[in-house]
Protein backbone atom coordinates (compact mmCIF):
# COMPACT_ATOMS: atom_id res chain seq x y z
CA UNK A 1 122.94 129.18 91.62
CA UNK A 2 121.68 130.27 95.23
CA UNK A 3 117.92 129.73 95.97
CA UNK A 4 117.15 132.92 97.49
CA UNK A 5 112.93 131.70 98.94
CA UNK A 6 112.06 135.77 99.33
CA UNK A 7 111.93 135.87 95.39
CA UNK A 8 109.01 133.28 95.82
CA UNK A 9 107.49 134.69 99.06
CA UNK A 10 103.84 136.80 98.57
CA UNK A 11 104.35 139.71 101.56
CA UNK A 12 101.53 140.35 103.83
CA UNK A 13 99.19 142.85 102.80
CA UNK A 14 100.51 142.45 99.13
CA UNK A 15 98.08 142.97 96.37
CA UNK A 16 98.93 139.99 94.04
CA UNK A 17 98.77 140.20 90.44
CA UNK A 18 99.74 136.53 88.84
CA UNK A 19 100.34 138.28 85.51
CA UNK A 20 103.35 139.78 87.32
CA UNK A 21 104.85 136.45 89.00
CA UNK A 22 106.56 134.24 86.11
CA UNK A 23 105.45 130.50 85.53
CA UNK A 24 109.10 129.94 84.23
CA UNK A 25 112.49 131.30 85.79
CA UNK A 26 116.16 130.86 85.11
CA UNK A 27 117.39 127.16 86.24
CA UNK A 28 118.98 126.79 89.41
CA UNK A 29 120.53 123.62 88.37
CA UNK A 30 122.88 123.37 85.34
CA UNK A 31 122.28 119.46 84.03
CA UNK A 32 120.05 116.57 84.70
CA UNK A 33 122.67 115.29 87.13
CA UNK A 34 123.17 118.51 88.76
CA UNK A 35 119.31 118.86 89.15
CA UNK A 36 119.86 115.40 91.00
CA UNK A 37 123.20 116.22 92.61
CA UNK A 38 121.12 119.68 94.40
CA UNK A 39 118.20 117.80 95.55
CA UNK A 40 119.51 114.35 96.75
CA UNK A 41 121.66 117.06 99.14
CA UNK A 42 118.88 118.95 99.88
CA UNK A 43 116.20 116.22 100.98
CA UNK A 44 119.39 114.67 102.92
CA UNK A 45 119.36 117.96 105.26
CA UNK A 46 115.68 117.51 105.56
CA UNK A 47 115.96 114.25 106.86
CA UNK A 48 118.48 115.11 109.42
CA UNK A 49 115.79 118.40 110.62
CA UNK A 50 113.10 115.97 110.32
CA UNK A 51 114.95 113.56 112.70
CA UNK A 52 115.03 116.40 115.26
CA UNK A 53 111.86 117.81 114.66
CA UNK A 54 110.38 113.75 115.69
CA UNK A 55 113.08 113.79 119.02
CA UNK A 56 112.12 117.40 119.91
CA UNK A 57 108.32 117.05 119.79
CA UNK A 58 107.89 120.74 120.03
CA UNK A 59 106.88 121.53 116.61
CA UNK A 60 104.92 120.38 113.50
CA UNK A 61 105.30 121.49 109.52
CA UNK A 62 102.29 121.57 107.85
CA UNK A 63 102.86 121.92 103.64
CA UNK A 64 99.93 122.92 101.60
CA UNK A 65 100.19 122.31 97.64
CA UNK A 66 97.44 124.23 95.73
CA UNK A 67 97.86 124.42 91.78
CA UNK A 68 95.99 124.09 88.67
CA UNK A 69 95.46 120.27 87.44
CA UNK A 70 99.08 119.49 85.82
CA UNK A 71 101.39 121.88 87.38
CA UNK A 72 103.18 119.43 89.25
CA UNK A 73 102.28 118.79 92.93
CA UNK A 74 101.80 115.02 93.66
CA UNK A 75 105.34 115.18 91.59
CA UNK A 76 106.75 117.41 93.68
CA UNK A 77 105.52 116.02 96.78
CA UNK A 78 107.02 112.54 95.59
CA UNK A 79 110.51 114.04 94.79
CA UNK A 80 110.80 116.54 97.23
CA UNK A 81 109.56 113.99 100.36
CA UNK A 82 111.76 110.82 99.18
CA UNK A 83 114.54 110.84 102.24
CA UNK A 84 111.95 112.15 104.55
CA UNK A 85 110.93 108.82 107.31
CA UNK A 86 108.09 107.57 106.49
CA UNK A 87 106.50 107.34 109.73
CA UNK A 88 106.72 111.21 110.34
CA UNK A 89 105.37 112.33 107.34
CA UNK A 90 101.48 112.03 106.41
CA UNK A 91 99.76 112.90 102.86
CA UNK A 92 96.19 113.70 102.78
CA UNK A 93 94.57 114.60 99.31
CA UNK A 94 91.11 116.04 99.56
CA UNK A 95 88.66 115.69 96.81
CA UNK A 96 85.05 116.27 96.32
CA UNK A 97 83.61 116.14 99.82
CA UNK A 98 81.45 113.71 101.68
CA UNK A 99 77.84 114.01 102.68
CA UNK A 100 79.90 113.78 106.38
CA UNK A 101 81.97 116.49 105.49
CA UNK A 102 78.99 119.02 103.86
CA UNK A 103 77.25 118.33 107.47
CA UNK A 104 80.17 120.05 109.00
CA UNK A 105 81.90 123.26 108.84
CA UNK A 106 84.36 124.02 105.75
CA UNK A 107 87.40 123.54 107.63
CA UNK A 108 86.30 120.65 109.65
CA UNK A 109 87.13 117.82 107.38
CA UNK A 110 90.75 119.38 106.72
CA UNK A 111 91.19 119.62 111.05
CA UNK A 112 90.85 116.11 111.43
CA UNK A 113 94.35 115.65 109.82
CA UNK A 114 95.95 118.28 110.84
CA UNK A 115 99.85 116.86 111.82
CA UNK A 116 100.50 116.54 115.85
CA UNK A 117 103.51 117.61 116.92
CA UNK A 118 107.15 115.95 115.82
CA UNK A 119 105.31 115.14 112.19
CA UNK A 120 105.13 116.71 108.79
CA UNK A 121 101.93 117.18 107.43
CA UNK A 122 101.03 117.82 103.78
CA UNK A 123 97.92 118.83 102.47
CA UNK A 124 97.66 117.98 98.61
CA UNK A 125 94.50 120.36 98.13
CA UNK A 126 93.34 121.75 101.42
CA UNK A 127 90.60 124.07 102.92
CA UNK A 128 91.85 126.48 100.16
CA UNK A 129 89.81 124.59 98.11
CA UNK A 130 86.83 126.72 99.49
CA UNK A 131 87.49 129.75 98.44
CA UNK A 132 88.78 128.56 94.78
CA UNK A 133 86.57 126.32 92.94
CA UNK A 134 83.92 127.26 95.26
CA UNK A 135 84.30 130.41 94.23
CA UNK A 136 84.82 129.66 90.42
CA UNK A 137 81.69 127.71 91.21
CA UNK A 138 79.07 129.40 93.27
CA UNK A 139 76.19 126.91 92.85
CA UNK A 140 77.97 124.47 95.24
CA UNK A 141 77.95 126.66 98.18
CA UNK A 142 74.20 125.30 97.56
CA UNK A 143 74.75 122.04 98.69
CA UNK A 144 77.03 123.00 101.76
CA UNK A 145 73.70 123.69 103.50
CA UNK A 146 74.58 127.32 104.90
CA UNK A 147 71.97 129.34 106.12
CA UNK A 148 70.99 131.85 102.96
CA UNK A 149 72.31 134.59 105.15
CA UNK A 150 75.70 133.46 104.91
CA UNK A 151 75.65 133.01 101.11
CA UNK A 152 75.54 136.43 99.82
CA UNK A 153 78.84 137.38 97.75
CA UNK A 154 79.75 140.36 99.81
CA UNK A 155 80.28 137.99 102.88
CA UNK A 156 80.88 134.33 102.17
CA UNK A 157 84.88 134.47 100.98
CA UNK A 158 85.34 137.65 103.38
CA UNK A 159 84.70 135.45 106.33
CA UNK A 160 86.33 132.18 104.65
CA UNK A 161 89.58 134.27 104.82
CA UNK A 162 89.11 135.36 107.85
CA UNK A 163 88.10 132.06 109.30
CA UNK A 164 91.04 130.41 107.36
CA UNK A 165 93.76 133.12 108.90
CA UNK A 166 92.79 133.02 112.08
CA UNK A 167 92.56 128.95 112.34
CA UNK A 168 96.07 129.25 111.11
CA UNK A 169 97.36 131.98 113.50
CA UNK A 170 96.15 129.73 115.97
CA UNK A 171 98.15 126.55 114.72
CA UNK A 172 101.34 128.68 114.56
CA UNK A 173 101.04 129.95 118.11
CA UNK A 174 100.34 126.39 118.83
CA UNK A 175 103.51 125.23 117.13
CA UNK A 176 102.82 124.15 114.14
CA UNK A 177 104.57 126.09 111.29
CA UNK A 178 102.81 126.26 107.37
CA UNK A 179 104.04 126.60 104.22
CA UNK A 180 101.72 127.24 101.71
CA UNK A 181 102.90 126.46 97.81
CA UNK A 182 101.10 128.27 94.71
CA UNK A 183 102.64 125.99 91.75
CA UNK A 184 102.09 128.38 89.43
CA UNK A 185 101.73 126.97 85.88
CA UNK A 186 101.09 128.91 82.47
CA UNK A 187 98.27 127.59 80.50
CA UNK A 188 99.78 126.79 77.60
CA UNK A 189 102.30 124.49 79.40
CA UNK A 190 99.30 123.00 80.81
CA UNK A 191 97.81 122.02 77.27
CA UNK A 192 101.60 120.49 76.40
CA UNK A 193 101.26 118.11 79.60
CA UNK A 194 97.44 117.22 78.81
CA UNK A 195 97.99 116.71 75.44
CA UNK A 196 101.22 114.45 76.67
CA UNK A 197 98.67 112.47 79.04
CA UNK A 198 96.65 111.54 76.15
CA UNK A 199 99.42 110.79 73.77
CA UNK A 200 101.31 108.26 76.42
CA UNK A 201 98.99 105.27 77.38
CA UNK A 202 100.89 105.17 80.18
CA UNK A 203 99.63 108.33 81.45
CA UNK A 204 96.27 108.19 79.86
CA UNK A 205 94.92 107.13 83.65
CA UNK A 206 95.73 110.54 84.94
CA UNK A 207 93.35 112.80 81.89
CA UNK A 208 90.07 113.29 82.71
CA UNK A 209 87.35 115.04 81.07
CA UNK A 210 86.75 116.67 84.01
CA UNK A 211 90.49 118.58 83.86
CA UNK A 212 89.48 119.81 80.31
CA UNK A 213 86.30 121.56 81.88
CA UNK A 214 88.20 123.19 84.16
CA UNK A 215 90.39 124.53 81.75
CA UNK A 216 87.82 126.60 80.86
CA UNK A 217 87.38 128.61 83.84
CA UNK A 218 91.40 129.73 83.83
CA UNK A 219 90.63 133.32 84.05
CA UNK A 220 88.11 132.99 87.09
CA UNK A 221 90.79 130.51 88.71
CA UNK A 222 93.31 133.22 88.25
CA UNK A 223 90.84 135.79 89.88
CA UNK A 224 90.26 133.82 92.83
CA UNK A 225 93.63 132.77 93.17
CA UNK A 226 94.82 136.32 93.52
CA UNK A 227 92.04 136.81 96.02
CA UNK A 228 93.20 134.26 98.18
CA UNK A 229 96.30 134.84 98.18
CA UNK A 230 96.69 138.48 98.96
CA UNK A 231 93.84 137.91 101.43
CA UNK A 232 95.83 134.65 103.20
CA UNK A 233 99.35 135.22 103.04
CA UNK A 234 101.08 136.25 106.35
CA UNK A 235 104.14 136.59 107.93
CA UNK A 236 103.82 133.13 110.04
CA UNK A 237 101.84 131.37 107.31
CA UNK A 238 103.40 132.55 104.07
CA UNK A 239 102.52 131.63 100.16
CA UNK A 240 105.03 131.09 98.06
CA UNK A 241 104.48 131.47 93.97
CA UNK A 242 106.58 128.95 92.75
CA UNK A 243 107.19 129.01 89.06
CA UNK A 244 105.74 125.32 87.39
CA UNK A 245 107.01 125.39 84.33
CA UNK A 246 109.71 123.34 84.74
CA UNK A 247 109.02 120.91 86.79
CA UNK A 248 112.75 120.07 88.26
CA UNK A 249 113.14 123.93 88.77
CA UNK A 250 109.69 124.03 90.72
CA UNK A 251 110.96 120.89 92.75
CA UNK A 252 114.14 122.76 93.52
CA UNK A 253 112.78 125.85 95.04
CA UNK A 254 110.06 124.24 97.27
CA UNK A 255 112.82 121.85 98.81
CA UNK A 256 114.86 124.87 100.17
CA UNK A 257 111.51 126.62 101.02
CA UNK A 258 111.00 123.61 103.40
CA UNK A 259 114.65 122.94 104.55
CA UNK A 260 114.98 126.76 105.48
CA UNK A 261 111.45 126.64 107.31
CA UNK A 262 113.25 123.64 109.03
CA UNK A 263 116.36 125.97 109.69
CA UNK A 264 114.01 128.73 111.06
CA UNK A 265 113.34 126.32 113.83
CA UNK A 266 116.96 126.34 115.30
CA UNK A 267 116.32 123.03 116.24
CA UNK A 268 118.50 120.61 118.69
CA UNK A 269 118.28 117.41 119.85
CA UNK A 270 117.48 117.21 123.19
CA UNK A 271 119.44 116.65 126.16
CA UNK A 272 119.53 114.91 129.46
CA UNK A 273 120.27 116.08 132.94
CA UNK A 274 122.76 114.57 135.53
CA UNK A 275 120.50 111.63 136.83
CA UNK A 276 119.90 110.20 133.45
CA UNK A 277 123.15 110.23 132.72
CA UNK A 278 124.00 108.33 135.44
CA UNK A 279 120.92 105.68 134.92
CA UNK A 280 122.06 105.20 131.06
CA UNK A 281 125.85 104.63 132.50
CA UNK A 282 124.43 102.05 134.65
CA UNK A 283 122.48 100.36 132.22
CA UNK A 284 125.58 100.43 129.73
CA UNK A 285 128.02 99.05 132.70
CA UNK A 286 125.49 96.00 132.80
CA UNK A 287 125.11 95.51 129.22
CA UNK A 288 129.05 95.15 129.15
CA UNK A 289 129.22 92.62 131.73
């Protein structure tokens, strides 16, 4: 079955209603080893683009994962990245910030590590982060020191999105090209894979109370969800709703989301002129000596 990325793709200007966009969709893969068959190919063509996207230095990929907890992102960042070289590809995860980072500007913390060019970038959480739980949680826009003109509802995620879209219009003019991934879980397959967390010791490490508390405030995450992405999807900078529910499915359709962004690029490696060739035909004829 063809992976066809528009299905997954959240237009500019669209109004988005999560309601509307499934959390589980027909299998693109027939078996377990077809599953494996599809993306061992896949993350193969990756690795060639990502080869040429390191020679050609032109460009940069920046992937953002947002999701509830359990839907699936440091999982599909792990599958989906295995063939990629390490040494173009960073992973930055961004938690509860720093007394640095609340000195700072919301994005500042998130520019730092931004990927330069010839490198993949992923963001595992991101500056999104400010206009979600911030907005599911109000009273910590208290301790992000803003002045107390800049914290009235009617203005604070206006300008985030703004300020968010036009940082990233910027990076695409700039070359760097961003994907942005909504896993998009239902919440009663969430309760199956926390209730699996606490039933395996060995994945008892990754429950925390906290994820239970968090649970609570579905709706509002849905809300602001919706918000941000009807506000923050564009044409360069895209979301894509990608349906969590099964995981191998999920991992599936955000590997051809990335190879095709890869495709996009119409990438080459790069050549040399006359007098190089010449200098490397030198070198060779005293290597061979």
């Amino acid at each position: 079955m063809k992976i066809d990325i528009k299905d997954y793709r959240v237009p500019e200007g669209h109004k988005v209603d999560l309601a509307r966009w499934p959390t589980r969709v027909e299998p693109v893969y027939d078996s377990k080893h077809d599953y494996k068959r599809r993306l061992k190919r896949t993350v193969a063509e990756m690795s060639a683009q990502q080869r040429m996207l390191y020679a050609t230095n032109r460009h940069a990929i920046l992937l953002i994962f947002q999701a509830m907890d359990a839907a699936g992102k440091d999982g599909a960042i792990r599958h989906v990245m295995s063939g990629i070289n390490p040494q173009g590809c960073q992973v930055f995860s961004f938690k509860h910030p720093s007394a640095e980072e609340l000195d700072h500007d919301f994005l500042w913390r998130t520019t730092r590590d931004l990927p330069e060019r010839g490198r993949i970038g992923i963001f595992n959480r991101s500056y999104y982060e400010e206009v979600l739980i911030v907005r599911v949680h109000p009273e910590i826009l208290i301790s992000e020191g803003l002045p107390d003109a800049l914290k009235t509802e009617n203005h604070v995620w206006r300008d985030r999105y703004r300020s968010i879209t036009d940082l990233e219009r910027h990076l695409h003019e700039n070359g760097t090209r961003i994907v942005k991934f909504f896993l998009h879980l239902s919440k009663d397959e969430q309760k199956k894979r926390f209730l699996a967390r606490i039933d395996n010791p060995e994945k008892n490490w990754k429950f925390s109370v906290d994820d239970i508390k968090e649970r609570q405030y579905w709706d509002a995450y849905m809300k602001a969800y919706e918000a941000c992405l009807s506000a923050t999807s564009t044409d360069a900078s895209p979301w894509f709703v990608v349906p969590a529910d099964d995981k191998k499915n999920a991992r599936l359709i955000v590997s051809q989301i990335i190879l095709d962004t890869f495709t996009d690029l119409k990438m080459s490696y790069p050549t040399v002129d006359e007098a190089r060739l010449k200098e490397l035909q030198s070198i060779r004829a005293q290597l061979v000596e």
